[in-house]
Protein backbone atom coordinates (compact mmCIF):
# COMPACT_ATOMS: atom_id res chain seq x y z
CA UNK A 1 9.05 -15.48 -24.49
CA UNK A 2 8.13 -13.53 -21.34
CA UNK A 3 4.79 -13.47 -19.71
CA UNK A 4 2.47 -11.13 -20.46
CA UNK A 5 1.32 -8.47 -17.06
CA UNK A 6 -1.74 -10.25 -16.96
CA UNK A 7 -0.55 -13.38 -17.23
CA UNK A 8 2.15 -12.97 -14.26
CA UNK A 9 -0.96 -11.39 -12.22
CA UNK A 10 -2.85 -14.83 -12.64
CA UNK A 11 0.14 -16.84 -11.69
CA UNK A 12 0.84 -14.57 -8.34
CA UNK A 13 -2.81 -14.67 -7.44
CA UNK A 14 -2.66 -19.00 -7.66
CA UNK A 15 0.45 -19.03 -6.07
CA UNK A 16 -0.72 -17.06 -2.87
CA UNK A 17 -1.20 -18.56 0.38
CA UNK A 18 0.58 -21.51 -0.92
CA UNK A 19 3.95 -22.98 1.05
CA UNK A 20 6.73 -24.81 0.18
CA UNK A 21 7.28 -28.69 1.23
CA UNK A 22 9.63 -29.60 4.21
CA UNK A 23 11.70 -31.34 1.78
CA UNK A 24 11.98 -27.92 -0.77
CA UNK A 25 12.57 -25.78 2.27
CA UNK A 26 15.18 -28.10 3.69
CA UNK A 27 16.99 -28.00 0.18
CA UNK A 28 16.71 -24.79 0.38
CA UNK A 29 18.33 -24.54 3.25
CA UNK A 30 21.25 -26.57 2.57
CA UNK A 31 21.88 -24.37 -1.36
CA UNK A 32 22.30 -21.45 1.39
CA UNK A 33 24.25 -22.76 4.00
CA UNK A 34 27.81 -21.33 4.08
CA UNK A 35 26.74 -18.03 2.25
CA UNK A 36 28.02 -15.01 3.59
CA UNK A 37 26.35 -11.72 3.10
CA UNK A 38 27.93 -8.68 1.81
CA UNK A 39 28.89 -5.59 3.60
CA UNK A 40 26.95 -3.69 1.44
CA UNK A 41 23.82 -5.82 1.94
CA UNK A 42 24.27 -5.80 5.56
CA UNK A 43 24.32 -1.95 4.88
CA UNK A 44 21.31 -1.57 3.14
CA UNK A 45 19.34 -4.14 5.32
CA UNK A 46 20.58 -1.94 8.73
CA UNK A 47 19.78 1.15 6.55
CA UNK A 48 16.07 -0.42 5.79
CA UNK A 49 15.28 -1.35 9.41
CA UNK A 50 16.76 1.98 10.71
CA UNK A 51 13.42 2.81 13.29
CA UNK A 52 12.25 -0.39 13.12
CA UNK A 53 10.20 -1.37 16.47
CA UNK A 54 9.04 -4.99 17.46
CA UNK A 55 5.61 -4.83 18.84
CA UNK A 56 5.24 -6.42 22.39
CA UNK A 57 3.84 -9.49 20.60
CA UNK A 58 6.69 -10.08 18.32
CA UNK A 59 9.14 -9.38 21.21
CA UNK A 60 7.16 -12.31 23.49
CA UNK A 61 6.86 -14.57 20.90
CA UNK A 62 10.98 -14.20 20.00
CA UNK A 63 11.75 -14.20 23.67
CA UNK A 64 10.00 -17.92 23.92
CA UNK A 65 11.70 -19.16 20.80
CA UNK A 66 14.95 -18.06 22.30
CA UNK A 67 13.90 -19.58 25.95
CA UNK A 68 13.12 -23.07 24.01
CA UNK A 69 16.08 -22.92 21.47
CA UNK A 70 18.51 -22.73 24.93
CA UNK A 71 16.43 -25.18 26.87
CA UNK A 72 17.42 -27.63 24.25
CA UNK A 73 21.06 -26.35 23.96
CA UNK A 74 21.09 -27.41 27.70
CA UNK A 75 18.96 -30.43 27.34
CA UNK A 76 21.65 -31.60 24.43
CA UNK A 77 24.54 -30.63 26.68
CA UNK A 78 23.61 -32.65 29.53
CA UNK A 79 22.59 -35.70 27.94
């Protein structure tokens, strides 16, 4: 039997806020790993972010990430 409106309400408002482990999100990650994604899902995802701006603070924050991520790349490559 399905959950009543009210019922699925109560379970959403519980569930809020709340994250998964390291060890769900890492066996998460691995179910996903080697899943492509379909044209037409690539379509409707380019289609949904059509006009789509970062804000400067988004763009900052991605542009460290990236600057870390290829520190490390270099750090790994050199030993």
């Amino acid at each position: 039997m399905a959950h009543s409106k009210e019922t699925i309400e109560k379970i959403r408002k519980a569930r809020t806020g709340q994250r998964h482990s390291d060890e769900t999100r890492r066996k998460i990650g691995e179910g996903n790993r080697g899943k492509s994604v379909s044209e037409a899902t690539r379509a409707a995802i380019a289609k949904a972010r059509n006009g789509v701006r970062d804000s400067d603070e988004t763009k900052a924050r991605k542009s460290e990430a990236a600057t870390a991520r290829w520190a490390a790349v270099r750090a790994a490559r050199n030993g």
